[in-house]
N, C-alpha and C. Protein backbone atom coordinates (compact mmCIF):
# COMPACT_ATOMS: atom_id res chain seq x y z
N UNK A 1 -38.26 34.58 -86.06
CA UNK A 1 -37.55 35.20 -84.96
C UNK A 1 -38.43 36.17 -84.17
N UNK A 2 -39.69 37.11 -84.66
CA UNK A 2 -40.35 37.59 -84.07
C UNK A 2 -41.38 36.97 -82.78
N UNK A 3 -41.27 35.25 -83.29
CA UNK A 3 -42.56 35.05 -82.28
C UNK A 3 -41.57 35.05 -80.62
N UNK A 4 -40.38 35.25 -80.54
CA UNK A 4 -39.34 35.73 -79.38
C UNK A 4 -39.82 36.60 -79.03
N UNK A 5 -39.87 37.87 -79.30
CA UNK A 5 -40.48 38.90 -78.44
C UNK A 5 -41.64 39.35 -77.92
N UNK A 6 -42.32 39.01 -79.16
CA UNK A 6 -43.86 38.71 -79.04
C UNK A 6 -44.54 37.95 -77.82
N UNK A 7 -44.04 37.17 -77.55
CA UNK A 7 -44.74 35.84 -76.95
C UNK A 7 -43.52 36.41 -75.12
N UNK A 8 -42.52 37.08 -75.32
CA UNK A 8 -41.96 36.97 -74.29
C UNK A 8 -41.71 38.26 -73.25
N UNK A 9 -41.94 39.28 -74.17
CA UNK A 9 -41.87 40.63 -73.67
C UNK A 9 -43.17 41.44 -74.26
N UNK A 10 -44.01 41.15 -75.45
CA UNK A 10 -45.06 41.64 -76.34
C UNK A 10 -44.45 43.46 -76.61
N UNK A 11 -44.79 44.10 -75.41
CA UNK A 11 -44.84 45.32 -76.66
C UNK A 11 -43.67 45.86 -77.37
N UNK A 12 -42.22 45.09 -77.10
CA UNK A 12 -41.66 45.43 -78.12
C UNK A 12 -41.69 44.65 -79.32
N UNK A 13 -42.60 43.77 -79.60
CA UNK A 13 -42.71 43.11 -80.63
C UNK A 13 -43.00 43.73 -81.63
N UNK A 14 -43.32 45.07 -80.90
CA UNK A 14 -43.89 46.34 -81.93
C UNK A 14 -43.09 46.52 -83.56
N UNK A 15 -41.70 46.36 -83.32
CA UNK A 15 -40.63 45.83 -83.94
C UNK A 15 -41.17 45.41 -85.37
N UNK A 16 -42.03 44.09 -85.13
CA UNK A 16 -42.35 43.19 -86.29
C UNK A 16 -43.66 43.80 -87.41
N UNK A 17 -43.64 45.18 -86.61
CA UNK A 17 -44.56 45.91 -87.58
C UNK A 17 -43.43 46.64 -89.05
N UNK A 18 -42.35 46.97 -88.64
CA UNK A 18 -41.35 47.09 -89.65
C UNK A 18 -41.93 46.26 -90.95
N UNK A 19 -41.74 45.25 -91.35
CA UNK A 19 -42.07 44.37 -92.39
C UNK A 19 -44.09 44.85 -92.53
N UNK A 20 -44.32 45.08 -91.88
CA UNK A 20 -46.05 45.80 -92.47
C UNK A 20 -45.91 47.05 -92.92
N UNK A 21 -45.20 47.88 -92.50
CA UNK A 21 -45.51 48.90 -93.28
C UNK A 21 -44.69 49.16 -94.24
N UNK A 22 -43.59 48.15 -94.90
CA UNK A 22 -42.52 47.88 -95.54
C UNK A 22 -43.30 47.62 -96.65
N UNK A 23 -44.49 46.59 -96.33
CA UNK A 23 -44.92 45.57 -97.80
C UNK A 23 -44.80 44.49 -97.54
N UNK A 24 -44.02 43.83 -96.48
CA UNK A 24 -43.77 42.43 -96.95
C UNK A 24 -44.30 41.77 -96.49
N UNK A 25 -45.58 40.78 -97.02
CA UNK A 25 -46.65 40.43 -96.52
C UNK A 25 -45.93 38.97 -96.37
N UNK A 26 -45.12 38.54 -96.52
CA UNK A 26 -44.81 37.05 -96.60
C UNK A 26 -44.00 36.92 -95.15
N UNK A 27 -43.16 38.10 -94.71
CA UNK A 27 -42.46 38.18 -93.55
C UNK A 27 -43.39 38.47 -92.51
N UNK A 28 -45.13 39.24 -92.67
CA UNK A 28 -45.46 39.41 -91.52
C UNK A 28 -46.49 37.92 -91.56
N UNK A 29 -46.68 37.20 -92.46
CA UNK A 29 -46.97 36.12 -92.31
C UNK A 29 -46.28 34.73 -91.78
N UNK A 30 -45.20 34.70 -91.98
CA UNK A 30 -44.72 33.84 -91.25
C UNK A 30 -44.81 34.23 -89.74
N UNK A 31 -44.45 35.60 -89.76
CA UNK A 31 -44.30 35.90 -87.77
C UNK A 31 -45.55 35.57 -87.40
N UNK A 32 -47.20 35.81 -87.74
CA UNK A 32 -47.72 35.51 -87.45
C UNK A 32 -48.20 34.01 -87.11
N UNK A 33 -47.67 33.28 -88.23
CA UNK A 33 -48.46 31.30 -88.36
C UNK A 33 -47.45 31.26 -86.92
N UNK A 34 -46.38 31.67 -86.98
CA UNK A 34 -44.94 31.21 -86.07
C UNK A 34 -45.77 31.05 -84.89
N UNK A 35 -45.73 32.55 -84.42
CA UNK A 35 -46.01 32.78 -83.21
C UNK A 35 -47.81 31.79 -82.99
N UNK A 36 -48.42 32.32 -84.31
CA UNK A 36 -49.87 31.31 -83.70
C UNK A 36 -49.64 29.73 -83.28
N UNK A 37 -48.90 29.28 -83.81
CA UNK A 37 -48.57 27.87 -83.58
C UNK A 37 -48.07 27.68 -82.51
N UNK A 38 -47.33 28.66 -81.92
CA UNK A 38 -46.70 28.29 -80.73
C UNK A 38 -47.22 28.62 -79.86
N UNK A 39 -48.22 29.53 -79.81
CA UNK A 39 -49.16 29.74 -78.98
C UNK A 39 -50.38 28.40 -78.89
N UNK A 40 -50.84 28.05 -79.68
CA UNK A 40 -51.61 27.12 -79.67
C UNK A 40 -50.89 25.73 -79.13
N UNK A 41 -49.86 25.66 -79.68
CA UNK A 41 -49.21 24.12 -79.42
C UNK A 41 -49.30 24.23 -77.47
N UNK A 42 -48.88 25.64 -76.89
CA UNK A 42 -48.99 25.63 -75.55
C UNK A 42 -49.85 25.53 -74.77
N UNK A 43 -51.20 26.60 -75.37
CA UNK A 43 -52.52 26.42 -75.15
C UNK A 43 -53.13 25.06 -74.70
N UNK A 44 -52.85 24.50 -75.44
CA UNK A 44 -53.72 22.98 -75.41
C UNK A 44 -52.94 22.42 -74.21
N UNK A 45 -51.51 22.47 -74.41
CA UNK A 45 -50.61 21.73 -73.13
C UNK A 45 -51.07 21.69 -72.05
N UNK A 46 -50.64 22.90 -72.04
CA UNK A 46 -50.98 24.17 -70.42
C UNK A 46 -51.70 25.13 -70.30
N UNK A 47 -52.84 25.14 -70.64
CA UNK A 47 -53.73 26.68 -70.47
C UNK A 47 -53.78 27.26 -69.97
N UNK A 48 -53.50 26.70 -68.22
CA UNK A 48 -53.48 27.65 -67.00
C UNK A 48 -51.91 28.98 -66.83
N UNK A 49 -51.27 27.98 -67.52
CA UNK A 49 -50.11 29.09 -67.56
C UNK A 49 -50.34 30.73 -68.88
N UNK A 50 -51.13 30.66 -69.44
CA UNK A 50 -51.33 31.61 -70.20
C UNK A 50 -52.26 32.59 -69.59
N UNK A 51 -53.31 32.37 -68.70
CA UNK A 51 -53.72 32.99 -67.69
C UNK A 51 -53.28 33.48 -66.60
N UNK A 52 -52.16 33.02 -65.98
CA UNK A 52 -51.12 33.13 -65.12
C UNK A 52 -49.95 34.44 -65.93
N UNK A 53 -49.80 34.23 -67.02
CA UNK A 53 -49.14 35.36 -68.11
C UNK A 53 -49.75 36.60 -68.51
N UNK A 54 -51.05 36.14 -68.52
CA UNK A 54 -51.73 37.71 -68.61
C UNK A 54 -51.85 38.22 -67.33
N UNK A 55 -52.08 37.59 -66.09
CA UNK A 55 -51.79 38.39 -65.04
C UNK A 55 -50.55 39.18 -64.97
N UNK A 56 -49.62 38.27 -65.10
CA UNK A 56 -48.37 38.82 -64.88
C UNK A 56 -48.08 40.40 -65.87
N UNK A 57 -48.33 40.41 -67.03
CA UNK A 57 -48.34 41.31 -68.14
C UNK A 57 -49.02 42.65 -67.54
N UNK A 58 -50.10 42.70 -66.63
CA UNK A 58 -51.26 43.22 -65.70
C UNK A 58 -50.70 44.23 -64.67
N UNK A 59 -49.89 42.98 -64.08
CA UNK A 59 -48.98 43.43 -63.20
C UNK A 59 -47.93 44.17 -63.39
N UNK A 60 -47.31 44.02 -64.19
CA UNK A 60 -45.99 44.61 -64.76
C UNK A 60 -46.11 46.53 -64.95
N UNK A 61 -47.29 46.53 -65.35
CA UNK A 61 -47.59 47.75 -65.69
C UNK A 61 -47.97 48.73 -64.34
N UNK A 62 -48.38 48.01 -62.99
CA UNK A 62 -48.36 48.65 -62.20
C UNK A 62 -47.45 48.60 -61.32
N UNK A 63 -46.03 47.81 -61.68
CA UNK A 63 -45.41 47.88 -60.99
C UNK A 63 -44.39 48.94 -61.61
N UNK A 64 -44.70 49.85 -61.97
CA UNK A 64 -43.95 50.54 -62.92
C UNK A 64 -43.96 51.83 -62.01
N UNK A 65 -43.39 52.12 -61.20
CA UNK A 65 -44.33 53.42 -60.03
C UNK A 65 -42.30 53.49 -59.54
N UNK A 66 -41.51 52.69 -59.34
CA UNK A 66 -39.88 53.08 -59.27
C UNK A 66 -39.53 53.91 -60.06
N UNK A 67 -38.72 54.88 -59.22
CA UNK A 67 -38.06 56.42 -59.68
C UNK A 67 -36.94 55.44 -60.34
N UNK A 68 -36.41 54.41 -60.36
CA UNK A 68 -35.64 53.90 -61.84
C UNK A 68 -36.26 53.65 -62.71
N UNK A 69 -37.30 53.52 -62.67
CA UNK A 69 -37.82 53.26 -64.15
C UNK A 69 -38.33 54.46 -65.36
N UNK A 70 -37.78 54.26 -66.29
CA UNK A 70 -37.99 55.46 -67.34
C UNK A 70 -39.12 55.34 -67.94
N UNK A 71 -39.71 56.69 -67.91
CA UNK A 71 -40.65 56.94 -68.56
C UNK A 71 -42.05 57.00 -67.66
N UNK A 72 -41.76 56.83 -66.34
CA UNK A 72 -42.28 56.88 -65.58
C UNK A 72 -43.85 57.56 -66.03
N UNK A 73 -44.49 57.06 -65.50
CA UNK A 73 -46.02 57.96 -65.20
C UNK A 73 -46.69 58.93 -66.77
N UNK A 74 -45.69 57.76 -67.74
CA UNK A 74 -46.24 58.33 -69.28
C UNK A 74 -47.07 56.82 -69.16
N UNK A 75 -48.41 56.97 -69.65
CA UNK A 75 -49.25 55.77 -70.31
C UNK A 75 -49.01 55.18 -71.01
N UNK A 76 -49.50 53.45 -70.90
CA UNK A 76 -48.06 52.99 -72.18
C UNK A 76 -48.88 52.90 -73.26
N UNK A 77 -50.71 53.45 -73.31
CA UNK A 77 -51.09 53.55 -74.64
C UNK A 77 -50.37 54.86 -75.29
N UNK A 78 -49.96 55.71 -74.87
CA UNK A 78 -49.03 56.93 -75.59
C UNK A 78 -47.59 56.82 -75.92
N UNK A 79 -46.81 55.63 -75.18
CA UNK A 79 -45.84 55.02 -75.48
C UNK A 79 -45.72 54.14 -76.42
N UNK A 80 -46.68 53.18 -76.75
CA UNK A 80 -47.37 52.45 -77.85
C UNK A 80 -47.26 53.17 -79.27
N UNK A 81 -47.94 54.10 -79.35
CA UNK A 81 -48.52 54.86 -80.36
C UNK A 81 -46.99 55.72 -80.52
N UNK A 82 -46.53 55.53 -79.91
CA UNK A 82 -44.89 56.36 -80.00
C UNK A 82 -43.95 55.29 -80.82
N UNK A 83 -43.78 54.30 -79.92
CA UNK A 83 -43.13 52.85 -80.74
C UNK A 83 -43.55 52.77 -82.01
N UNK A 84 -45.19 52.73 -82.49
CA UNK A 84 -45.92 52.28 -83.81
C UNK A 84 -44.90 53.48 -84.64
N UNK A 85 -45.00 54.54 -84.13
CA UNK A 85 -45.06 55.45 -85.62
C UNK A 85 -43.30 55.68 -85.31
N UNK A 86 -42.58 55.43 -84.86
CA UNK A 86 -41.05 55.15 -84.35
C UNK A 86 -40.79 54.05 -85.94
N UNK A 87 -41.39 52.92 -85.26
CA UNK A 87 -41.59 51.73 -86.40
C UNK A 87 -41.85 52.32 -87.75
N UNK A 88 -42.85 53.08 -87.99
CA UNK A 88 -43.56 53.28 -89.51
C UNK A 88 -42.67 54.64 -89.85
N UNK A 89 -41.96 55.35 -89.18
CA UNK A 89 -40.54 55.98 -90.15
C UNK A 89 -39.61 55.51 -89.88
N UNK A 90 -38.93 54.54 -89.42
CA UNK A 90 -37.65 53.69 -89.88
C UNK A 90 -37.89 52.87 -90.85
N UNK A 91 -39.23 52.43 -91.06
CA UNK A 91 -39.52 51.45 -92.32
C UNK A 91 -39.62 52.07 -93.40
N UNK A 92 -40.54 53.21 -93.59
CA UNK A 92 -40.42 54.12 -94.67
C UNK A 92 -39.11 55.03 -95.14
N UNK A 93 -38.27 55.22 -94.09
CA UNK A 93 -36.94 56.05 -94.42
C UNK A 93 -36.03 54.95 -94.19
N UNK A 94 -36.35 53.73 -94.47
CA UNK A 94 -35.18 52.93 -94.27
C UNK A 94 -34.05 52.84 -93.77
N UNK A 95 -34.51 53.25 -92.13
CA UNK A 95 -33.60 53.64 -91.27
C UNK A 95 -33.74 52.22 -89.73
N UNK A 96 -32.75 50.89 -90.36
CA UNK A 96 -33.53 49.93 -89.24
C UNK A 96 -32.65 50.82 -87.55
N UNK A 97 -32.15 51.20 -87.33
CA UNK A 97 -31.33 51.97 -86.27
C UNK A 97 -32.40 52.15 -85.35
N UNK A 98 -33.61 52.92 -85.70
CA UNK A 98 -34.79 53.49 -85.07
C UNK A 98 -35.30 52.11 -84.13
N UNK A 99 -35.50 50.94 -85.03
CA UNK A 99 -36.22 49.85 -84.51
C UNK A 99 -35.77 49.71 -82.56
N UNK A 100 -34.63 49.34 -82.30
CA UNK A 100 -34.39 49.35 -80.88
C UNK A 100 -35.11 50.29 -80.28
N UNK A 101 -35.50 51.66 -80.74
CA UNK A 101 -35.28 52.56 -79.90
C UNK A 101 -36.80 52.38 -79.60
N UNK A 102 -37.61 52.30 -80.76
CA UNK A 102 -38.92 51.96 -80.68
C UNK A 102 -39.25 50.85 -79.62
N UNK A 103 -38.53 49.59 -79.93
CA UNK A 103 -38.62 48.75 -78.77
C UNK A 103 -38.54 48.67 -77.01
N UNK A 104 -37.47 49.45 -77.02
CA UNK A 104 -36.93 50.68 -76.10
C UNK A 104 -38.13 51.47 -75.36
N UNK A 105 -39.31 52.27 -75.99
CA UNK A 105 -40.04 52.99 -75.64
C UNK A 105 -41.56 52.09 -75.19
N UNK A 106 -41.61 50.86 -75.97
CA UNK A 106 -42.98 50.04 -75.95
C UNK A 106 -43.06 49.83 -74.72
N UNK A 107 -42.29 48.86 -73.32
CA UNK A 107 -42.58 47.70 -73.06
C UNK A 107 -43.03 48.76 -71.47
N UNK A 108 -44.48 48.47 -70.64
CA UNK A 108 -44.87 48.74 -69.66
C UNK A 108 -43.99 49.19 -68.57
N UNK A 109 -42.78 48.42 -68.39
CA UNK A 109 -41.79 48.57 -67.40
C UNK A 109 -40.65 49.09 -68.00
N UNK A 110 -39.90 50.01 -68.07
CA UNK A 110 -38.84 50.31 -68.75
C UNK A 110 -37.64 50.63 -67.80
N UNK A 111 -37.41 49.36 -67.17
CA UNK A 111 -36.17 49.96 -65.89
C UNK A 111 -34.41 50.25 -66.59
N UNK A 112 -34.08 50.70 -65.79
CA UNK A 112 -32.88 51.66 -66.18
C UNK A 112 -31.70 50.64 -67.75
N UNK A 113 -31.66 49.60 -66.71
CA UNK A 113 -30.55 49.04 -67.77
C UNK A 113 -31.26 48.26 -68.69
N UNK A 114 -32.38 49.24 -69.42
CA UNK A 114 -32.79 48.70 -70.89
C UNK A 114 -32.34 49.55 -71.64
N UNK A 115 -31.44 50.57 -71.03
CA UNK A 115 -30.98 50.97 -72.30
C UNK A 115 -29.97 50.41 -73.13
N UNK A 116 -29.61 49.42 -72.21
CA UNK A 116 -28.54 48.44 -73.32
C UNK A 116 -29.25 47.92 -74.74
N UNK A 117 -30.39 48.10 -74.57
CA UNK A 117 -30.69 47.77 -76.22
C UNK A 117 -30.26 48.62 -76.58
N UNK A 118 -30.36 49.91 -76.93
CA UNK A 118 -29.70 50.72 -77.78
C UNK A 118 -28.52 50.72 -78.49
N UNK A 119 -27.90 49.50 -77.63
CA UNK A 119 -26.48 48.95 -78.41
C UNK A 119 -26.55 48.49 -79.69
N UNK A 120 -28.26 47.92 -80.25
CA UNK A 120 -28.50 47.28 -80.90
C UNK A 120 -28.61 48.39 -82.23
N UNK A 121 -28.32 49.33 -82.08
CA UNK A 121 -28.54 50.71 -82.91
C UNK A 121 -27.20 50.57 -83.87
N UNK A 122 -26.13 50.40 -83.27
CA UNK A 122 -24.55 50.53 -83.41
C UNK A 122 -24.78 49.95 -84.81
N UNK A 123 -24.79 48.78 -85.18
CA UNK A 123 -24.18 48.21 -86.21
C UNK A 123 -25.04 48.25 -87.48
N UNK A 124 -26.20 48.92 -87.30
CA UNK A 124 -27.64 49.47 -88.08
C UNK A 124 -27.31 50.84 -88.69
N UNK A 125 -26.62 51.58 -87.78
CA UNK A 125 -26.21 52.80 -88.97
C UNK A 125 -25.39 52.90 -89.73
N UNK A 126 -25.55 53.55 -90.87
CA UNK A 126 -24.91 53.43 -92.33
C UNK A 126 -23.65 54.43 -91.48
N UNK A 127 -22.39 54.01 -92.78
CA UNK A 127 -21.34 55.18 -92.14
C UNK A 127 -21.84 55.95 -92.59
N UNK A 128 -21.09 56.92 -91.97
CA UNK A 128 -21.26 58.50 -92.60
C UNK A 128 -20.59 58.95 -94.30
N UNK A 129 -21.71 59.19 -94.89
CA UNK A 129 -21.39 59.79 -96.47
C UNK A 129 -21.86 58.65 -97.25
N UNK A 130 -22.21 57.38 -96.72
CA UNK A 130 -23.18 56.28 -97.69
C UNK A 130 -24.64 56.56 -97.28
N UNK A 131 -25.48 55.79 -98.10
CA UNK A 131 -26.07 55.33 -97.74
C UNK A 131 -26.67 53.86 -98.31
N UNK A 132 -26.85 53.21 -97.32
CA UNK A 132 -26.52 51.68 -96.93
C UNK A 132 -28.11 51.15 -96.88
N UNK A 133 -28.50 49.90 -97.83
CA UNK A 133 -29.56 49.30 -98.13
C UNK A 133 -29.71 48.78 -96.52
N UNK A 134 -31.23 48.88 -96.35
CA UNK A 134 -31.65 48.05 -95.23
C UNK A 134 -31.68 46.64 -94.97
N UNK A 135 -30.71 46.01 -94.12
CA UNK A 135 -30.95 44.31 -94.38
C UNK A 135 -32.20 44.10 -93.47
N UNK A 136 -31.94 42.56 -93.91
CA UNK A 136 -33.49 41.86 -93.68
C UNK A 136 -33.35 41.36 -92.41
N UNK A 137 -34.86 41.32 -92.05
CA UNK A 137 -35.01 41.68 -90.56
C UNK A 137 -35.59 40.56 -90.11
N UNK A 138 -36.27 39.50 -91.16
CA UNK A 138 -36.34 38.21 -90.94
C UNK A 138 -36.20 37.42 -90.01
């Protein structure tokens, strides 16, 4: 399920670092063969369109200059490094809730109605007075 974000939005794929700093070397291995395969199977197809994608990815980041867009005029290597360690204490405090928000903060362009991921928070927190094993993120 990771090679979805990865391959379609990238920096919130940041996400699929959860399972690395978790341990689970078998979950960040599959995301990886996943996504390599599908990258390659396209590669060979269509090459020109993956060049055409990194432009676009290029672009995205300077089109980021709209007073709707959040986070405006923060660098997204400091936004990055915000997501990573977002990621590496929800994995360690076994808190998956964090993950959206991390995702939330990664991606170059962050226009207004992304905060609807955050919806994705809702059904991730434990009630109040448990506390509730982390499911798998697989």
């Amino acid at each position: 399920m990771w090679a979805l974000p990865l391959l379609t939005k990238v920096t919130p794929g940041v996400g699929a670092l959860w399972h690395a700093f978790r341990g689970e070397w078998r979950s960040v291995g599959v995301a990886v063969t996943v996504t390599g395969a599908l990258v390659a199977a396209s590669a060979i197809s269509v090459p020109h369109l993956w060049i055409e994608w990194v432009g676009v990815l290029i672009d995205s980041d300077r089109s980021a200059s709209n007073v709707y867009v959040l986070f405006a005029g923060w660098p997204l290597v400091v936004r990055l490094v915000m997501a990573v360690a977002l990621v590496a204490i929800a994995a360690r405090l076994e808190r998956p809730a964090l993950l959206p928000v991390a995702c939330l903060v990664a991606p170059p362009a962050v226009w207004i109605n992304a905060l609807a991921m955050l919806v994705a928070c809702w059904p991730l927190v434990p009630p109040s007075g448990t506390r509730k094993t982390a499911p798998s993120l697989n």
